[in-house]
N, C-alpha and C. Protein backbone atom coordinates (compact mmCIF):
# COMPACT_ATOMS: atom_id res chain seq x y z
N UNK A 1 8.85 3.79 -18.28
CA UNK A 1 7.94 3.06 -17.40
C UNK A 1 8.65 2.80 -16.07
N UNK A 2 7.72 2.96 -14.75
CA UNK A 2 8.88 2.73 -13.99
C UNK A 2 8.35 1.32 -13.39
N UNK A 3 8.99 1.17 -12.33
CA UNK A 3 9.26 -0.28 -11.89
C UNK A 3 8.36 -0.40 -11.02
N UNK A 4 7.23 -1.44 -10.59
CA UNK A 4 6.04 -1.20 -9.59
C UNK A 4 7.12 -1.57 -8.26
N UNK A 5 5.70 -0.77 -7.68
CA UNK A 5 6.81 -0.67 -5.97
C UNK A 5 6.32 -1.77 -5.50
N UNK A 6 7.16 -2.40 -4.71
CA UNK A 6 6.77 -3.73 -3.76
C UNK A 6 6.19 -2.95 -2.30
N UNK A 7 5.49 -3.46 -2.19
CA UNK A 7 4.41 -3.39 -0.08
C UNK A 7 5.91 -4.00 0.53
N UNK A 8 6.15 -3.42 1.30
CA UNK A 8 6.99 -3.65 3.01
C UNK A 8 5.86 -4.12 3.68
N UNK A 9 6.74 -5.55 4.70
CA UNK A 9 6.09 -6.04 5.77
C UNK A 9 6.75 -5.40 6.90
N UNK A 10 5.72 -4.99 7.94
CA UNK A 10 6.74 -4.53 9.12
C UNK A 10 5.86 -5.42 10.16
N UNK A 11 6.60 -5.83 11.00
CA UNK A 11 6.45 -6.57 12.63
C UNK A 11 5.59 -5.34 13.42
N UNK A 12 4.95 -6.35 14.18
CA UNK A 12 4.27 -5.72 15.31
C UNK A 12 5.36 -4.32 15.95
N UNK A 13 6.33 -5.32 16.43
CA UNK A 13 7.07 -4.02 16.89
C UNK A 13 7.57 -2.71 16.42
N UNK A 14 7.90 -3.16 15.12
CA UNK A 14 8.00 -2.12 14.17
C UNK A 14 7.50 -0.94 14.10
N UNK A 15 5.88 -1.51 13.40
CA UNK A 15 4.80 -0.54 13.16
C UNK A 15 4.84 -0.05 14.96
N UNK A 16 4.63 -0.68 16.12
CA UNK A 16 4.56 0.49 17.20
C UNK A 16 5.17 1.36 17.29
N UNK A 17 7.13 1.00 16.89
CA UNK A 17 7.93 2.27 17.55
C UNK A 17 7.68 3.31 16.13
N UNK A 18 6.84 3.21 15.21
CA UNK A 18 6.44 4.01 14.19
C UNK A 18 4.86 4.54 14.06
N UNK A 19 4.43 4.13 14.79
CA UNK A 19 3.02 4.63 15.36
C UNK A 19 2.90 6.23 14.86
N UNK A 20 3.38 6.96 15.59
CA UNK A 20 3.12 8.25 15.75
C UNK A 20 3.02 8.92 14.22
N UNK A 21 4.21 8.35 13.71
CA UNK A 21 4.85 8.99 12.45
C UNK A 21 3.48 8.25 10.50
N UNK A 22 2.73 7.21 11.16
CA UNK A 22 2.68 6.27 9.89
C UNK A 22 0.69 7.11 10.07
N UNK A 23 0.48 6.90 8.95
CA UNK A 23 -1.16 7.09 8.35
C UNK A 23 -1.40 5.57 8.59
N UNK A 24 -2.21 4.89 9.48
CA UNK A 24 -2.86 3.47 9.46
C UNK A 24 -4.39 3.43 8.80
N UNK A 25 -4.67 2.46 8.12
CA UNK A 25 -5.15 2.37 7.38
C UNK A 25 -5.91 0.86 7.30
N UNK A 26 -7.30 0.64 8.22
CA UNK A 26 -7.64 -0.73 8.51
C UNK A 26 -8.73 -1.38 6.91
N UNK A 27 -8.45 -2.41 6.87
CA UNK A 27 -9.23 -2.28 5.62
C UNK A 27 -10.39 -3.58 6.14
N UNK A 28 -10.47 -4.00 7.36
CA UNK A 28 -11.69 -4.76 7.95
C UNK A 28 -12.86 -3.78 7.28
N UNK A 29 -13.89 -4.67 7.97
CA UNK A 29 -15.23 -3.94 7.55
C UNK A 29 -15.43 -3.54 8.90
N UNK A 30 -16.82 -2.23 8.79
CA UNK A 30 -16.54 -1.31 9.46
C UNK A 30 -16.87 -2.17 10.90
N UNK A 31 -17.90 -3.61 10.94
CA UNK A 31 -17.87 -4.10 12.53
C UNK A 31 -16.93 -4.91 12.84
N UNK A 32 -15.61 -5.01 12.02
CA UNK A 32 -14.68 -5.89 12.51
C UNK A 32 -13.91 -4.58 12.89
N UNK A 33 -13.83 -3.47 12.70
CA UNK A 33 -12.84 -2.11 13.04
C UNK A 33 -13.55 -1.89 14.50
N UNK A 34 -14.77 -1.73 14.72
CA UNK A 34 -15.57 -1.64 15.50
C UNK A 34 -14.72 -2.56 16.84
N UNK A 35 -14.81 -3.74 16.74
CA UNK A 35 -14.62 -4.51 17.67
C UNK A 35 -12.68 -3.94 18.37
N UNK A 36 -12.14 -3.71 17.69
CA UNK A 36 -10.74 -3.35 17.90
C UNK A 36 -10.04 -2.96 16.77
N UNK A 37 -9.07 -1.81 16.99
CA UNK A 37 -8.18 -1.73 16.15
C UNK A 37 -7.16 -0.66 16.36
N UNK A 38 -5.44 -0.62 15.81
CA UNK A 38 -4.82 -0.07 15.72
C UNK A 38 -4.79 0.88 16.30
N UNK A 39 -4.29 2.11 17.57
CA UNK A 39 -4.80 3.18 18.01
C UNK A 39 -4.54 4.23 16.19
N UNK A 40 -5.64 5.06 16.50
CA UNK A 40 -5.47 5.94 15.38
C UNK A 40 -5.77 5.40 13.85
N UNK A 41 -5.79 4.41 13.73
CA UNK A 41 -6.28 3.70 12.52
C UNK A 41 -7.69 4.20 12.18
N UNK A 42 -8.03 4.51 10.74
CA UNK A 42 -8.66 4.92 9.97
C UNK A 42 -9.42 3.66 8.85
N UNK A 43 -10.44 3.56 9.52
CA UNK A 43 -11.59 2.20 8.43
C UNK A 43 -11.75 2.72 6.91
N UNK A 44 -11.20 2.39 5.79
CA UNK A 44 -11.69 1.93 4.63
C UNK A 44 -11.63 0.58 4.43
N UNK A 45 -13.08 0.19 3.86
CA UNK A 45 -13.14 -1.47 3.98
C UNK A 45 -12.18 -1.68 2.32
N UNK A 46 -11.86 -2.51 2.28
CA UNK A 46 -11.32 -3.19 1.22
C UNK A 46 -11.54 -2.83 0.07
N UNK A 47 -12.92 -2.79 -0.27
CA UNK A 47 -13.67 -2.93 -1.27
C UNK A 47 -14.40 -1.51 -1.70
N UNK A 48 -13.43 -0.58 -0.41
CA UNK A 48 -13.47 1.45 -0.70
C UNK A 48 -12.62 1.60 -1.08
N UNK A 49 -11.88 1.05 -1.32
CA UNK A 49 -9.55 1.61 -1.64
C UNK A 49 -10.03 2.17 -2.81
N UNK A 50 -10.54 1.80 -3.84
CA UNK A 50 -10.42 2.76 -4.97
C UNK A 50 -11.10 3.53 -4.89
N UNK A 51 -12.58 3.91 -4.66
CA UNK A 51 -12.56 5.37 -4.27
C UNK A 51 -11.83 6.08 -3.32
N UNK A 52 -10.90 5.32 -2.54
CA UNK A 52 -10.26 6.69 -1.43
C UNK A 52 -9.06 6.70 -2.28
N UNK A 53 -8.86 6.40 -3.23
CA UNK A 53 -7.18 6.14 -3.86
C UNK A 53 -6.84 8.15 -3.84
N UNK A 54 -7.35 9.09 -4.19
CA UNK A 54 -7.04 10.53 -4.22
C UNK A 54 -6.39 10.65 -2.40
N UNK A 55 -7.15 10.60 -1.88
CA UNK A 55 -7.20 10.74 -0.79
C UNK A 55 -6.12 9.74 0.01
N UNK A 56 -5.80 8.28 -0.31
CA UNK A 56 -4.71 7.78 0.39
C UNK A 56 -3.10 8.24 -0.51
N UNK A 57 -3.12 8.56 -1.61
CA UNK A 57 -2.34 9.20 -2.44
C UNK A 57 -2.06 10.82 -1.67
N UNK A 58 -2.73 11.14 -1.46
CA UNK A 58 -2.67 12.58 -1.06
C UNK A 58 -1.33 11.87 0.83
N UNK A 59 -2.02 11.10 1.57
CA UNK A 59 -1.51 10.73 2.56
C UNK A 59 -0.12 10.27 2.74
N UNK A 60 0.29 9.33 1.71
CA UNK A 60 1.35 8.77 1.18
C UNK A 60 2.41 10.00 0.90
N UNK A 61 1.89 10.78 0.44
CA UNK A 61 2.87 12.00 0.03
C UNK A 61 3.31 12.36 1.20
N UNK A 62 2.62 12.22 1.90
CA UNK A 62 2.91 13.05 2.97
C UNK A 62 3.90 12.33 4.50
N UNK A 63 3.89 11.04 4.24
CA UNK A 63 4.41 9.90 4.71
C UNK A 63 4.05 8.51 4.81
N UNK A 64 4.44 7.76 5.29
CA UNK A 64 4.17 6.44 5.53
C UNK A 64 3.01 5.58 5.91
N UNK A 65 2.62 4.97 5.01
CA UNK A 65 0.78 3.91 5.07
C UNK A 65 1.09 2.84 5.09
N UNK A 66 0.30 2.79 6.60
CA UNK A 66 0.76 1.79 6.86
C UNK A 66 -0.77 0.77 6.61
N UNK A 67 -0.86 -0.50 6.38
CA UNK A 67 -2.80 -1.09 5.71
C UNK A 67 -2.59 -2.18 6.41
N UNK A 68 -3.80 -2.42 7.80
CA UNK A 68 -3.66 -3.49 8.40
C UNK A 68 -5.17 -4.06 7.88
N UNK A 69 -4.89 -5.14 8.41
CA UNK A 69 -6.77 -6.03 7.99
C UNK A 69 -6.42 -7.14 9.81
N UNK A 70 -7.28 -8.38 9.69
CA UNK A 70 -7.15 -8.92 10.68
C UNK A 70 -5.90 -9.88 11.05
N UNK A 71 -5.83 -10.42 9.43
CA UNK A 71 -4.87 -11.23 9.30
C UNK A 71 -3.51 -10.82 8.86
N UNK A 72 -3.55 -9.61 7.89
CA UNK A 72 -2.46 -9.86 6.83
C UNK A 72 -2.85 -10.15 5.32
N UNK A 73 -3.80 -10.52 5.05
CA UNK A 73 -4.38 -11.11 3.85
C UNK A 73 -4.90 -10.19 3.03
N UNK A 74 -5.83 -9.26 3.72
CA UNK A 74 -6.72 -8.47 2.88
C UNK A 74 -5.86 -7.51 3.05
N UNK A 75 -5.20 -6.75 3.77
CA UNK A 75 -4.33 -5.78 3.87
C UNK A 75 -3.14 -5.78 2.24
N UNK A 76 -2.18 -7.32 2.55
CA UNK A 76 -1.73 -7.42 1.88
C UNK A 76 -2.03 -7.19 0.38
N UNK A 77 -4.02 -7.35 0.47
CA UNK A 77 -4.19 -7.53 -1.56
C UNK A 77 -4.61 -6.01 -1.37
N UNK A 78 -4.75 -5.25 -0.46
CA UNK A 78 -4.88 -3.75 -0.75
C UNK A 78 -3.67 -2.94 -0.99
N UNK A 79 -2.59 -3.45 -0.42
CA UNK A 79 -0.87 -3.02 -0.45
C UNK A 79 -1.01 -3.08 -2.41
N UNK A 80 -1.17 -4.17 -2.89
CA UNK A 80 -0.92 -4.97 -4.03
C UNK A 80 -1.77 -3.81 -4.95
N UNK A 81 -3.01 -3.60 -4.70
CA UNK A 81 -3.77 -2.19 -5.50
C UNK A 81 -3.36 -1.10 -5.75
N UNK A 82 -2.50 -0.68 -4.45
CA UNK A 82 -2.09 0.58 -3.97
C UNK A 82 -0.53 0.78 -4.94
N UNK A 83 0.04 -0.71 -5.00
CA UNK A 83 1.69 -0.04 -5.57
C UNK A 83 0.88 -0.60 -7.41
N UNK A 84 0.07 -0.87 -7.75
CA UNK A 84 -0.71 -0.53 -9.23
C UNK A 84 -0.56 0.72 -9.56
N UNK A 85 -1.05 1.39 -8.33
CA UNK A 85 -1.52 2.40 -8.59
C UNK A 85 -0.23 4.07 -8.40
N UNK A 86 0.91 3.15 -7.99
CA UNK A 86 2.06 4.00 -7.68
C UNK A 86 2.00 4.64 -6.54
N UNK A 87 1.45 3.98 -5.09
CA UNK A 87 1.04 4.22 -3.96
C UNK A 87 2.14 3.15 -3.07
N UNK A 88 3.12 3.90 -2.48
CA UNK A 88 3.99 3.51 -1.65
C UNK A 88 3.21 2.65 -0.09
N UNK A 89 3.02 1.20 0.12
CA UNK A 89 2.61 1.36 1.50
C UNK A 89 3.38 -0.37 2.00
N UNK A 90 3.02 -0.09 3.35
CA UNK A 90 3.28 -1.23 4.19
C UNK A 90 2.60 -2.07 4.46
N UNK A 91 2.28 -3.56 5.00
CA UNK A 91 1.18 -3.92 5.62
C UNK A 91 2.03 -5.07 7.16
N UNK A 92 1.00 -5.58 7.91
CA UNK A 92 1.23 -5.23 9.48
C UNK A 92 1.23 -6.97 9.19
N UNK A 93 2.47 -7.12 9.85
CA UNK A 93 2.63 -8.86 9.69
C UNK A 93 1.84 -9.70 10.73
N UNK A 94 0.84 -10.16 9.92
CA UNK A 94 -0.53 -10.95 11.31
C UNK A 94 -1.35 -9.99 11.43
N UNK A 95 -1.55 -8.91 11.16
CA UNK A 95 -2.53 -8.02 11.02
C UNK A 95 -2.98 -7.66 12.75
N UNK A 96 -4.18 -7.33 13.14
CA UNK A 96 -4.79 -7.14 13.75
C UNK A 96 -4.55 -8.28 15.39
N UNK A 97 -4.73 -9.29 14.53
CA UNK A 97 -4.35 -10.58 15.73
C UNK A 97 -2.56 -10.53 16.06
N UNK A 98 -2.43 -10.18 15.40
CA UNK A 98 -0.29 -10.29 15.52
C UNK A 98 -0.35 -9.26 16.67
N UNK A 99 -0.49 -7.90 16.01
CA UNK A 99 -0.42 -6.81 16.44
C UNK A 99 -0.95 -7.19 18.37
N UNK A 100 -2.54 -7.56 18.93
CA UNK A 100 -2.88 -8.31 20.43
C UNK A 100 -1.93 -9.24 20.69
N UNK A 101 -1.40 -9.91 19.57
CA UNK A 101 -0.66 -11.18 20.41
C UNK A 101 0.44 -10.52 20.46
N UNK A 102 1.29 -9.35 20.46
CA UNK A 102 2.61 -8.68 21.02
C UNK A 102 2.42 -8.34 22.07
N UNK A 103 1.05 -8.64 22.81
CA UNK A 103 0.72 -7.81 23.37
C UNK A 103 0.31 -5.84 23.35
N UNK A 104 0.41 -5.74 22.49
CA UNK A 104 -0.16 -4.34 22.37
C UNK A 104 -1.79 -3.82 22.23
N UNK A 105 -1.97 -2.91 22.70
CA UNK A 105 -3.30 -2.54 22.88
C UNK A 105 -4.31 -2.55 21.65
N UNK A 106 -5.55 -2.90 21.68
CA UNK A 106 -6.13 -2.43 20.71
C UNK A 106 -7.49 -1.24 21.31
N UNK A 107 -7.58 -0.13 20.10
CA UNK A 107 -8.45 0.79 20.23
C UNK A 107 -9.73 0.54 19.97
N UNK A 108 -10.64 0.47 21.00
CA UNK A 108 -12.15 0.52 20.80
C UNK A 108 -13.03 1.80 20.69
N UNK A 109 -13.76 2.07 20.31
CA UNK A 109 -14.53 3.24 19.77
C UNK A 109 -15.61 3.16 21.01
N UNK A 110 -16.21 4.52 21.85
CA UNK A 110 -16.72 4.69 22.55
C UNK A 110 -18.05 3.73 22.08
N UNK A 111 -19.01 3.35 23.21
CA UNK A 111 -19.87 2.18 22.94
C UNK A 111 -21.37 2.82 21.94
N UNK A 112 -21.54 3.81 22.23
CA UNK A 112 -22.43 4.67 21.39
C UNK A 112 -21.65 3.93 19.76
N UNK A 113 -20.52 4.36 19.78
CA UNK A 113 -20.32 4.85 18.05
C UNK A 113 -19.34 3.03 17.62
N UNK A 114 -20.68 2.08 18.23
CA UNK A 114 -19.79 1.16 17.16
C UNK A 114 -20.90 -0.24 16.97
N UNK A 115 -20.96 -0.70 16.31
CA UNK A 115 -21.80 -1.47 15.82
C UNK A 115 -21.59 -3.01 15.58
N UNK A 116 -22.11 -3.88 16.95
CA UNK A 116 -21.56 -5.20 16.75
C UNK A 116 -21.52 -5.91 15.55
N UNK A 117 -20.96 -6.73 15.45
CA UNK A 117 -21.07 -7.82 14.64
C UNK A 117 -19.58 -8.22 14.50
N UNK A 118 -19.55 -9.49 13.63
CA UNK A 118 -18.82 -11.04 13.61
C UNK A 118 -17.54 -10.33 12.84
N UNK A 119 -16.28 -10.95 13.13
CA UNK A 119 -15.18 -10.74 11.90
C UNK A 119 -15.78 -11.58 11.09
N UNK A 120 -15.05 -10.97 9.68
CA UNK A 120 -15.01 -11.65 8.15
C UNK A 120 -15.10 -13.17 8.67
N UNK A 121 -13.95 -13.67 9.17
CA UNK A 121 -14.21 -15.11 9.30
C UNK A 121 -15.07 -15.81 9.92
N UNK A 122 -15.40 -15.17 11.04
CA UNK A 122 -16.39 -15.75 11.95
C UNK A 122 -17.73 -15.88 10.48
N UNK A 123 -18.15 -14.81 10.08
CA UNK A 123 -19.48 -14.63 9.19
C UNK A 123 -18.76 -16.01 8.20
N UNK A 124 -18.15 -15.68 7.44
CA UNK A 124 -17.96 -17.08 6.67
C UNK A 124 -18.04 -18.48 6.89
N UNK A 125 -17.19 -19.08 8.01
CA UNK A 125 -17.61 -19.97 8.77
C UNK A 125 -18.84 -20.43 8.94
N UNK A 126 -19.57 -19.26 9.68
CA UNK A 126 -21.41 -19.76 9.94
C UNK A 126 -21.90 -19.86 8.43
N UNK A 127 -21.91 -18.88 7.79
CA UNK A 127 -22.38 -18.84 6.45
C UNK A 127 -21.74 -20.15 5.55
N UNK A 128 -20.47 -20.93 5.83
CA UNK A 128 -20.82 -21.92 4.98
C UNK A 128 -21.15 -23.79 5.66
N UNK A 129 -20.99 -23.00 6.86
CA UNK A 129 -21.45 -24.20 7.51
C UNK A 129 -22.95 -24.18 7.83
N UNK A 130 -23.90 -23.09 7.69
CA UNK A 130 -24.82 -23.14 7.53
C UNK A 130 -25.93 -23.84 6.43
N UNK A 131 -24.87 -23.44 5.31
CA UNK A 131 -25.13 -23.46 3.69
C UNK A 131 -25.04 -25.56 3.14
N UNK A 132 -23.90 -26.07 4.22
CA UNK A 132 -23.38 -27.29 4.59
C UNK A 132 -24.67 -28.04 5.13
N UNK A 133 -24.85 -27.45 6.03
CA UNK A 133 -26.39 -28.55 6.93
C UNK A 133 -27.20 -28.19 5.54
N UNK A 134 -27.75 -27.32 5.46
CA UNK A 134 -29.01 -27.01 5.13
C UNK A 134 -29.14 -28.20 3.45
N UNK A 135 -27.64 -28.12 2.40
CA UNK A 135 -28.06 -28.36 1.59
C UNK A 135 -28.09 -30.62 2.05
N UNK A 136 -27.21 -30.67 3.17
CA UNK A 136 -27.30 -32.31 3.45
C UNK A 136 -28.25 -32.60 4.23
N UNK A 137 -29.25 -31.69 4.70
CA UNK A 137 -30.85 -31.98 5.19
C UNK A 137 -31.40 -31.94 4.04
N UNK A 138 -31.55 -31.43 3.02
CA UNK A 138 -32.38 -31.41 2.05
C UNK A 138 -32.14 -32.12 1.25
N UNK A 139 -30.37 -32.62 1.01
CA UNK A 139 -30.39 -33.90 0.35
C UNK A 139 -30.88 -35.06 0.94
N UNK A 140 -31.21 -35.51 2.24
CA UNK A 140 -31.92 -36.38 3.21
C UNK A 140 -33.04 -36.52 2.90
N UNK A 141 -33.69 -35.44 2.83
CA UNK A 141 -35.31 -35.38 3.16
C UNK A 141 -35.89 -34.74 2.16
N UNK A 142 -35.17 -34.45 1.07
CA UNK A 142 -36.27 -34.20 -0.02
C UNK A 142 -35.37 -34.38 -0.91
N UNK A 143 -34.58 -34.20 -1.51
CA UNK A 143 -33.91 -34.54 -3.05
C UNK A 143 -32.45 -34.75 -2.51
N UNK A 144 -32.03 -35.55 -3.28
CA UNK A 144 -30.30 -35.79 -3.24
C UNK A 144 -29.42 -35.47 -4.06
N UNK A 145 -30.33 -34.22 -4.94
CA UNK A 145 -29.93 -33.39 -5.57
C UNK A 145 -29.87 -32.36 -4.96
N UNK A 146 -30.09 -32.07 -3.65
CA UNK A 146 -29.54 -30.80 -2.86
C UNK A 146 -28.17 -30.91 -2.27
N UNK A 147 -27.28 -32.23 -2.42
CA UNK A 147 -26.54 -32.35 -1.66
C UNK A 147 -25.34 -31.81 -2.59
N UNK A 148 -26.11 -31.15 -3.67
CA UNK A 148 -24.94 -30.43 -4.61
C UNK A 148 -24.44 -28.82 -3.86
N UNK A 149 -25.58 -28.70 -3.26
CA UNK A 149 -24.88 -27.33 -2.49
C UNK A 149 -23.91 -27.18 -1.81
N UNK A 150 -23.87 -28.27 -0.71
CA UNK A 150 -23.07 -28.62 -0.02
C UNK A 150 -21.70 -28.97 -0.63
N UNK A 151 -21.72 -29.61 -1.59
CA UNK A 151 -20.18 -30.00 -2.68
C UNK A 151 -20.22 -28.75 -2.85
N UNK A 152 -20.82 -27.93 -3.65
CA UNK A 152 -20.20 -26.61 -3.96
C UNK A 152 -19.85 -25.12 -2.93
N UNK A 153 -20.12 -25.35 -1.87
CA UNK A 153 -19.65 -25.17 -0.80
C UNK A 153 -17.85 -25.54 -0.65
N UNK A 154 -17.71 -27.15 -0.42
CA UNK A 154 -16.98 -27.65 -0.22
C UNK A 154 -16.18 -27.30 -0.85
N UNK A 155 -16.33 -27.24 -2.44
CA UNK A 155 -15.55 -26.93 -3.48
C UNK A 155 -14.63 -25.38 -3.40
N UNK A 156 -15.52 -24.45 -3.44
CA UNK A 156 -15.60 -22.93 -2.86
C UNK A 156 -14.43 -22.36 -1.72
N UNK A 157 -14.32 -23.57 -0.79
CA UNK A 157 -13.82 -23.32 0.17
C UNK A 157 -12.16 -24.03 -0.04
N UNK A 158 -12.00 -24.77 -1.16
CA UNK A 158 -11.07 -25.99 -1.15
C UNK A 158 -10.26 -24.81 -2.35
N UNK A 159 -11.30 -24.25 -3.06
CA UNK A 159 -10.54 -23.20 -4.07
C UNK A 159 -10.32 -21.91 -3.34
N UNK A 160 -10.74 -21.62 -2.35
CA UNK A 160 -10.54 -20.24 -1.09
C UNK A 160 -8.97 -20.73 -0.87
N UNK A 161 -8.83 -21.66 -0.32
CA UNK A 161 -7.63 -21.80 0.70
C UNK A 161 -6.48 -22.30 -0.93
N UNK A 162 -6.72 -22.41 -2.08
CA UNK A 162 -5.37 -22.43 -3.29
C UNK A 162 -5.18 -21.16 -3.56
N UNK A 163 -6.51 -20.40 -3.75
CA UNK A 163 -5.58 -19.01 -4.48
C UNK A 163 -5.54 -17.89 -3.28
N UNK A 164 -5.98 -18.12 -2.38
CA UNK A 164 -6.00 -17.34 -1.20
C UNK A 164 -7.09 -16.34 -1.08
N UNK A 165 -7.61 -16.41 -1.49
CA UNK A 165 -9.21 -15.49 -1.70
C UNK A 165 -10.27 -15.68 -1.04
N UNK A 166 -11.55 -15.11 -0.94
CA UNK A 166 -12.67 -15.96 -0.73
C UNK A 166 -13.90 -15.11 -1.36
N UNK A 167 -14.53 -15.47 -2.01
CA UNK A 167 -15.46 -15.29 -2.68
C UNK A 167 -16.94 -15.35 -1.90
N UNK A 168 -16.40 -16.34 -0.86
CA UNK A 168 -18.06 -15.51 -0.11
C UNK A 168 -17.86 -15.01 0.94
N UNK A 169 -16.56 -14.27 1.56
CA UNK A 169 -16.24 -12.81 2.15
C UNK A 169 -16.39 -11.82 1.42
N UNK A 170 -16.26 -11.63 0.00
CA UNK A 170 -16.13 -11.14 -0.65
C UNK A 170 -17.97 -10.69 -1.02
N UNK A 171 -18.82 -11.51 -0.93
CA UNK A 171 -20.25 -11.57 -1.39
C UNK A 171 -20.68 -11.53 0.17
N UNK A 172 -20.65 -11.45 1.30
CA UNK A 172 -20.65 -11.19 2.61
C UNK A 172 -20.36 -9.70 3.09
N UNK A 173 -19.48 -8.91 2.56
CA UNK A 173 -18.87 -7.92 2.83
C UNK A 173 -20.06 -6.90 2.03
N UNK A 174 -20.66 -7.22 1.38
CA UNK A 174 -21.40 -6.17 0.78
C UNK A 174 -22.94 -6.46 1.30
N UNK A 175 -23.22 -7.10 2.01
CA UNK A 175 -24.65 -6.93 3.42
C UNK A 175 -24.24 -6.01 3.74
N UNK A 176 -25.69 -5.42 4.50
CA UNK A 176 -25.81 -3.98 4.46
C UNK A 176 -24.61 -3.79 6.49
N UNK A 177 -25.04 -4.93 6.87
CA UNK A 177 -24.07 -4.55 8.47
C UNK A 177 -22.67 -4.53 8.16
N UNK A 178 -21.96 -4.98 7.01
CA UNK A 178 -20.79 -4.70 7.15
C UNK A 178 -20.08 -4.01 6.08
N UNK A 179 -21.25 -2.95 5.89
CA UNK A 179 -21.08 -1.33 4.92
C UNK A 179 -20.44 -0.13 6.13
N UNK A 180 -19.57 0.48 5.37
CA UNK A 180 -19.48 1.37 6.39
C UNK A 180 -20.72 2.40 5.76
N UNK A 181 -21.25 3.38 7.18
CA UNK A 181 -22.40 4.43 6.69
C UNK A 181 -21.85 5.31 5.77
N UNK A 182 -22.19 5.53 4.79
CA UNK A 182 -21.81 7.13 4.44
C UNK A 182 -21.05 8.15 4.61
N UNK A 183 -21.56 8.41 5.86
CA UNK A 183 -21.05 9.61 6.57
C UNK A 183 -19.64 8.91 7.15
N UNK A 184 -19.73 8.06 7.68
CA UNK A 184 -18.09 7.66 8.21
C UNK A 184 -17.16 7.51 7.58
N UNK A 185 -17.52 6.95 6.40
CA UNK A 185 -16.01 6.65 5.16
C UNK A 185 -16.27 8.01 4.39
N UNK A 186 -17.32 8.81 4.52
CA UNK A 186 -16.84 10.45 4.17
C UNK A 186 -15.78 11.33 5.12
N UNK A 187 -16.21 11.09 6.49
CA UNK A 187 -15.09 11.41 7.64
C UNK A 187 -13.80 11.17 7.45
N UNK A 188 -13.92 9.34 7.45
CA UNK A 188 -12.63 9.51 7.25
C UNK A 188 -11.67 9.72 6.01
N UNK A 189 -12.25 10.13 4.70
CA UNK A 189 -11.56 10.39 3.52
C UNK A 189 -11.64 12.14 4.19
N UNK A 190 -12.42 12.61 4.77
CA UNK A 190 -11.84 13.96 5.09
C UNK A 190 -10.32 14.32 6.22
N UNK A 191 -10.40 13.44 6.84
CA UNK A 191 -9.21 12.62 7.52
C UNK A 191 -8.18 12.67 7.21
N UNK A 192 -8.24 11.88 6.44
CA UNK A 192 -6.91 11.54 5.52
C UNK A 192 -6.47 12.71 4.51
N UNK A 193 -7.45 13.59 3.94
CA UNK A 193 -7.09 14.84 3.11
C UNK A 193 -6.22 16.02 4.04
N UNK A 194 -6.58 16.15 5.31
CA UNK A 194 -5.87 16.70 6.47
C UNK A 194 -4.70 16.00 6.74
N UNK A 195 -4.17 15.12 6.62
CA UNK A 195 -3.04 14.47 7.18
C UNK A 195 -1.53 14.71 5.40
């Protein structure tokens, strides 16, 4: 049996003076990739890693994967899949925001080929502060038995930030705006089979 591989963290600077040489690998959803990312970075959302596992396996062989997300977080639990699976990779310390705050560039996709919308957090945020009013108006004005939504909200979010997860990014990420199409996470698994 062998020994599971540990994910390498590399620094902003790092991953740049290794740019050329590394397979990047964003695991945002496809309108948080949209908005900026990594030059050369390649969108599988999070929640594609195991179907691209042939295909980032095939990459890995071939050198260095590197898996950014915005933060560090989601990257990191895709690193964590990947050495399961006997998949050598890195992930980008601060992710996406580290990487702007070195100051280094981020890559935008010509305006035709990209599709607004909110990062993961931004959507969560509204979505549970939405979820917040709505159920303490309705505990107000019609039952005070709605104001259980709102606790379980509260709750949701109090168990997000112990195990580091979130469960309604997680139930957010699978609306249809922050699917990648078809055809694009077919592209880029053809992508990655070339590299």
């Amino acid at each position: 049996m062998t020994a599971p591989i540990a994910p390498v963290t590399l620094r902003a600077d790092q991953a740049r003076t290794r740019l050329h040489e590394l397979t990047v690998i964003d695991v945002r959803t496809p309108g948080e990739y949209g908005s900026g990312h990594l030059p050369g970075a390649l969108n599988i959302p999070l929640d594609q890693i195991r179907r691209a596992l042939p295909e980032i396996r095939h990459a890995a062989d071939r050198g260095d994967v590197l898996v950014v997300c915005a933060s560090g977080a989601r990257s990191e639990n895709a690193c964590k899949l990947l050495a399961e699976q006997g998949i050598p990779t890195a992930t980008l310390a601060g992710g996406t925001s580290g990487w702007a705050a070195a100051g280094h560039e981020l890559q935008q996709p010509a305006a035709c080929d990209t599709r607004a919308g909110w990062s993961m957090e931004r959507q969560v945020r509204f979505t549970a502060g939405a979820l917040v009013l709505v159920g303490t108006a309705l505990g107000l004005l019609v039952h005070p038995a709605f104001q259980i939504l709102s606790a379980g909200v509260a709750g949701g979010l109090v168990l997000s930030a112990l195990t580091d997860t979130c469960g309604m990014a997680a139930l957010l990420g699978r609306l249809p705006h922050n699917r990648p199409r078809a055809a694009d996470l077919d592209a880029t698994l053809t992508a990655l089979r070339g590299r």
